[in-house]
Protein backbone atom coordinates (compact mmCIF):
# COMPACT_ATOMS: atom_id res chain seq x y z
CA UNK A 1 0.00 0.00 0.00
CA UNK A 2 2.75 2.33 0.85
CA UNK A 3 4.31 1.32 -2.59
CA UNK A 4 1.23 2.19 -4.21
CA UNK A 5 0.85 5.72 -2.15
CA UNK A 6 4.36 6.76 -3.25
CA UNK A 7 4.05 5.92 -7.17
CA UNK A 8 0.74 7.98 -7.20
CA UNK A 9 2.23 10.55 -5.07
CA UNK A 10 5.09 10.73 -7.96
CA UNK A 11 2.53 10.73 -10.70
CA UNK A 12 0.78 13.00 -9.23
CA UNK A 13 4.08 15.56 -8.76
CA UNK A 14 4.83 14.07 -12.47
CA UNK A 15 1.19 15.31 -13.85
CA UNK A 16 1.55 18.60 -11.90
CA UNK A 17 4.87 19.47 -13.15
CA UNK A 18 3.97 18.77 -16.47
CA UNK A 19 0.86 21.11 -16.35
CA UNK A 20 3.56 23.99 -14.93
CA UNK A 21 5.69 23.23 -17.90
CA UNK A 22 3.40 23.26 -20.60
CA UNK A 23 1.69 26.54 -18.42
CA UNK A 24 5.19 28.06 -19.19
CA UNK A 25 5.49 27.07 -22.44
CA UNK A 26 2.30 28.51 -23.72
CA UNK A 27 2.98 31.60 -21.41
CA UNK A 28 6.30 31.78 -22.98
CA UNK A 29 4.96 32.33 -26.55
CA UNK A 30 1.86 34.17 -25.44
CA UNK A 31 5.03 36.85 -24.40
CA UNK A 32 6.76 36.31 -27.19
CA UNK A 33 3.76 37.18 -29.65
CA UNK A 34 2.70 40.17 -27.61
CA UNK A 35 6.33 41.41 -27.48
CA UNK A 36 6.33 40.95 -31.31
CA UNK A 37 3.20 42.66 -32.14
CA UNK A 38 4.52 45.32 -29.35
CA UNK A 39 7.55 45.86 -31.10
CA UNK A 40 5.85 45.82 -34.78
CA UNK A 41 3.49 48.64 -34.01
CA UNK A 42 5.98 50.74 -32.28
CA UNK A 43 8.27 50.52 -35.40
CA UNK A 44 4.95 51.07 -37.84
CA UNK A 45 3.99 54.30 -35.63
CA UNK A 46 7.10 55.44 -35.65
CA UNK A 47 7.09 55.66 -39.42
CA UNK A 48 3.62 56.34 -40.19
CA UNK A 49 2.86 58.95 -37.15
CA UNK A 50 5.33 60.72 -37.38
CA UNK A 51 4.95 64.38 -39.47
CA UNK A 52 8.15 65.87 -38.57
CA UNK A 53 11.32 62.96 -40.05
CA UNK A 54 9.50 61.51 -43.01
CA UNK A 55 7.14 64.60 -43.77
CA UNK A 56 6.97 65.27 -47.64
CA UNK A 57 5.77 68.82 -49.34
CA UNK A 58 2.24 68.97 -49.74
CA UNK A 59 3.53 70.70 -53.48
CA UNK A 60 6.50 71.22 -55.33
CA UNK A 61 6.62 75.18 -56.83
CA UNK A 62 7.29 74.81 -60.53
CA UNK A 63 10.96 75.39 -60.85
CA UNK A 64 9.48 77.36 -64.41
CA UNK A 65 7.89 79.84 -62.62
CA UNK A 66 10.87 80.56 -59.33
CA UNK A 67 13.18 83.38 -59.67
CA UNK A 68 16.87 82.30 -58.32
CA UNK A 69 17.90 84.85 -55.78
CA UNK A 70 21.77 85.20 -55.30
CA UNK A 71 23.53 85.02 -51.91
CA UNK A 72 24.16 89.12 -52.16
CA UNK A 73 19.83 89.84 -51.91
CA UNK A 74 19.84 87.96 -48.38
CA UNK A 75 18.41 91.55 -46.78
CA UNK A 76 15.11 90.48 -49.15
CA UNK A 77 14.99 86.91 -47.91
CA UNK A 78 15.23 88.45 -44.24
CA UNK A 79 12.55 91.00 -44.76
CA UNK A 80 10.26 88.03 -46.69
CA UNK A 81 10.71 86.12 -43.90
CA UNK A 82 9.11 88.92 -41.08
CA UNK A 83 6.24 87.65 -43.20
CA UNK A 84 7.06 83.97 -44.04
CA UNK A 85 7.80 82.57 -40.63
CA UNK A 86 5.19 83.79 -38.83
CA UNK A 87 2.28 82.29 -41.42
CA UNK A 88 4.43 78.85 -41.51
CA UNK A 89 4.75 78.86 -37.15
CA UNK A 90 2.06 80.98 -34.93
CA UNK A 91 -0.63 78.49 -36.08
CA UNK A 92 -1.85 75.14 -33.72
CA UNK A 93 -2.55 74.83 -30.13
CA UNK A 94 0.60 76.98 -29.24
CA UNK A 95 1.35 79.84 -31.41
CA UNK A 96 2.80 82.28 -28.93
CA UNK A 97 5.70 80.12 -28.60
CA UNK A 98 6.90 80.74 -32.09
CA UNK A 99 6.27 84.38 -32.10
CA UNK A 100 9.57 85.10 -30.73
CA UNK A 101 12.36 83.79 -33.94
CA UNK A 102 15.86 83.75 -34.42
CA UNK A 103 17.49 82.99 -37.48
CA UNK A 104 20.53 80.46 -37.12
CA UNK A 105 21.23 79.83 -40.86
CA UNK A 106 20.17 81.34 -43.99
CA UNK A 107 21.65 80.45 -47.56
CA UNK A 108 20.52 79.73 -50.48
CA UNK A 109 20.52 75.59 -51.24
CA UNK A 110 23.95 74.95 -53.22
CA UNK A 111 25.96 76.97 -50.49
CA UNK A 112 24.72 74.34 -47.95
CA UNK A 113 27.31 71.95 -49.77
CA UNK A 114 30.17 70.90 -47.17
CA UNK A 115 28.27 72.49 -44.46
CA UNK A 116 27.78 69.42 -42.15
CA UNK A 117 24.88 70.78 -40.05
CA UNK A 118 23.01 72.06 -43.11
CA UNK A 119 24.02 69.95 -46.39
CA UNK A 120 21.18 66.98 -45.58
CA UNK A 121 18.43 69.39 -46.11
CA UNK A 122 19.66 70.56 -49.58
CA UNK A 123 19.71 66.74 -49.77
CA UNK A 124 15.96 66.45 -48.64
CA UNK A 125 14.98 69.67 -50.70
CA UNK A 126 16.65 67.65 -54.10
CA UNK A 127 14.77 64.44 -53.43
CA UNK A 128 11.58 65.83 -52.47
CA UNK A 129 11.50 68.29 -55.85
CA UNK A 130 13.72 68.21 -57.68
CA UNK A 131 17.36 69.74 -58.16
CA UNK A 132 16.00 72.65 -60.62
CA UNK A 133 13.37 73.31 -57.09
CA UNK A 134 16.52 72.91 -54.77
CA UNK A 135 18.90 74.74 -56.62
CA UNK A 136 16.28 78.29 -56.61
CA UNK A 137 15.60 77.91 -53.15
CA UNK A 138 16.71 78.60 -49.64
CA UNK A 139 17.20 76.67 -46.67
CA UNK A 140 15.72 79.02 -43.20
CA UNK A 141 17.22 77.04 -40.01
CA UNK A 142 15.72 78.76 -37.02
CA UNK A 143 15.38 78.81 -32.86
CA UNK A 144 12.50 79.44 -31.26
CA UNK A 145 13.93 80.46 -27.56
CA UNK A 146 10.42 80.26 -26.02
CA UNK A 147 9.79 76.58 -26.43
CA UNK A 148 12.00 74.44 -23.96
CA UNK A 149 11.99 71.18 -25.79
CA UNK A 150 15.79 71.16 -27.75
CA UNK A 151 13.71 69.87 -31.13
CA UNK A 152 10.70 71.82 -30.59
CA UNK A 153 12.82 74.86 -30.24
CA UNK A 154 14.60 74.30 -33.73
CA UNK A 155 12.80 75.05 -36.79
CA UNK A 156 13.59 74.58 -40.86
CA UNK A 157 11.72 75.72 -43.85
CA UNK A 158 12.21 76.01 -47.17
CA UNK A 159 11.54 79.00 -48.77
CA UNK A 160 11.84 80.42 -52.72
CA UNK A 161 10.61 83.46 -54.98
CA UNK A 162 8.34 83.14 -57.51
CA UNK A 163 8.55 85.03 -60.67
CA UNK A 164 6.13 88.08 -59.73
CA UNK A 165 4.50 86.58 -56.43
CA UNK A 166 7.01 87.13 -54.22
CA UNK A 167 8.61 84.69 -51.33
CA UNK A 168 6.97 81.46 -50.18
CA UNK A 169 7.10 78.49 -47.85
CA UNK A 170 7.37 75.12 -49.57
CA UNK A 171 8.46 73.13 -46.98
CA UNK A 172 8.43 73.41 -43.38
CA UNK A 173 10.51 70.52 -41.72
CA UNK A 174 10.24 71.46 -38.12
């Protein structure tokens, strides 16, 4: 009887241990799925959310119709842009955070070449519309000093004159 006690006390342990293991197993890849699925949507958001790394014009100007404005008229691309920034920024749920504007950089697209903190954008500007778009337009880096946040405080459009119409904003990046 004891005999018989002890070998159903060990398949009893056996049965038990075996329900703990296959418990694990299951729990195991019930982890492993959600982690995947976790890690899938994080990676799709990242892309598809965001507005700001992967944002594309809305429209290209017509490179037919833009006026190239040399390096020596940058007084006229700092008075347009008393006008420009101020349409492209003091919109949204915070606008009196952008109403205060420095300029950091201001050049026209080609002279960004071999300038390491301003050479992807001329990049970005060519593959978005063009090099004939790029190459008549200008690349506005900016701070806004009232907005705390390091890359909410940093701001980049892309600006260009058309023939008789003046300066616009084809791009804003940040």
């Amino acid at each position: 009887m004891t005999k018989f006690i002890i070998a159903s006390l060990f398949s009893f342990i056996y049965a038990i241990l075996t329900i703990i293991l296959s418990v694990g197993k299951i729990m195991k890849e019930v982890i492993d799925l959600i982690t995947r699925y976790i890690g899938i949507y994080l990676l799709v958001s990242l892309f598809v959310s965001s507005n700001h790394t992967y944002a594309q014009p809305t429209e290209c100007p017509d490179p037919d119709t833009l006026e190239a404005v040399p390096i020596e008229k940058i007084h006229e691309v700092e008075k347009a842009l008393r006008i420009l920034v101020p349409i492209a920024y003091e919109v949204g749920e915070f606008p009196e955070l952008y109403s205060e504007w420095k300029v950091v950089s201001l050049k026209p697209f080609p002279q960004t070449v071999g300038k390491k903190e301003d050479q992807d954008y001329y990049g970005m500007a060519k593959n978005f519309c063009g090099k004939e778009v790029a190459d008549q337009s200008w690349l506005v880096r900016l701070h806004f000093p009232k907005v705390k946040a390091a890359s909410g405080s940093q701001g980049q459009i892309f600006v260009a004159k058309k023939e008789g119409r003046g300066w616009s904003v084809w791009f804003k990046y940040h």
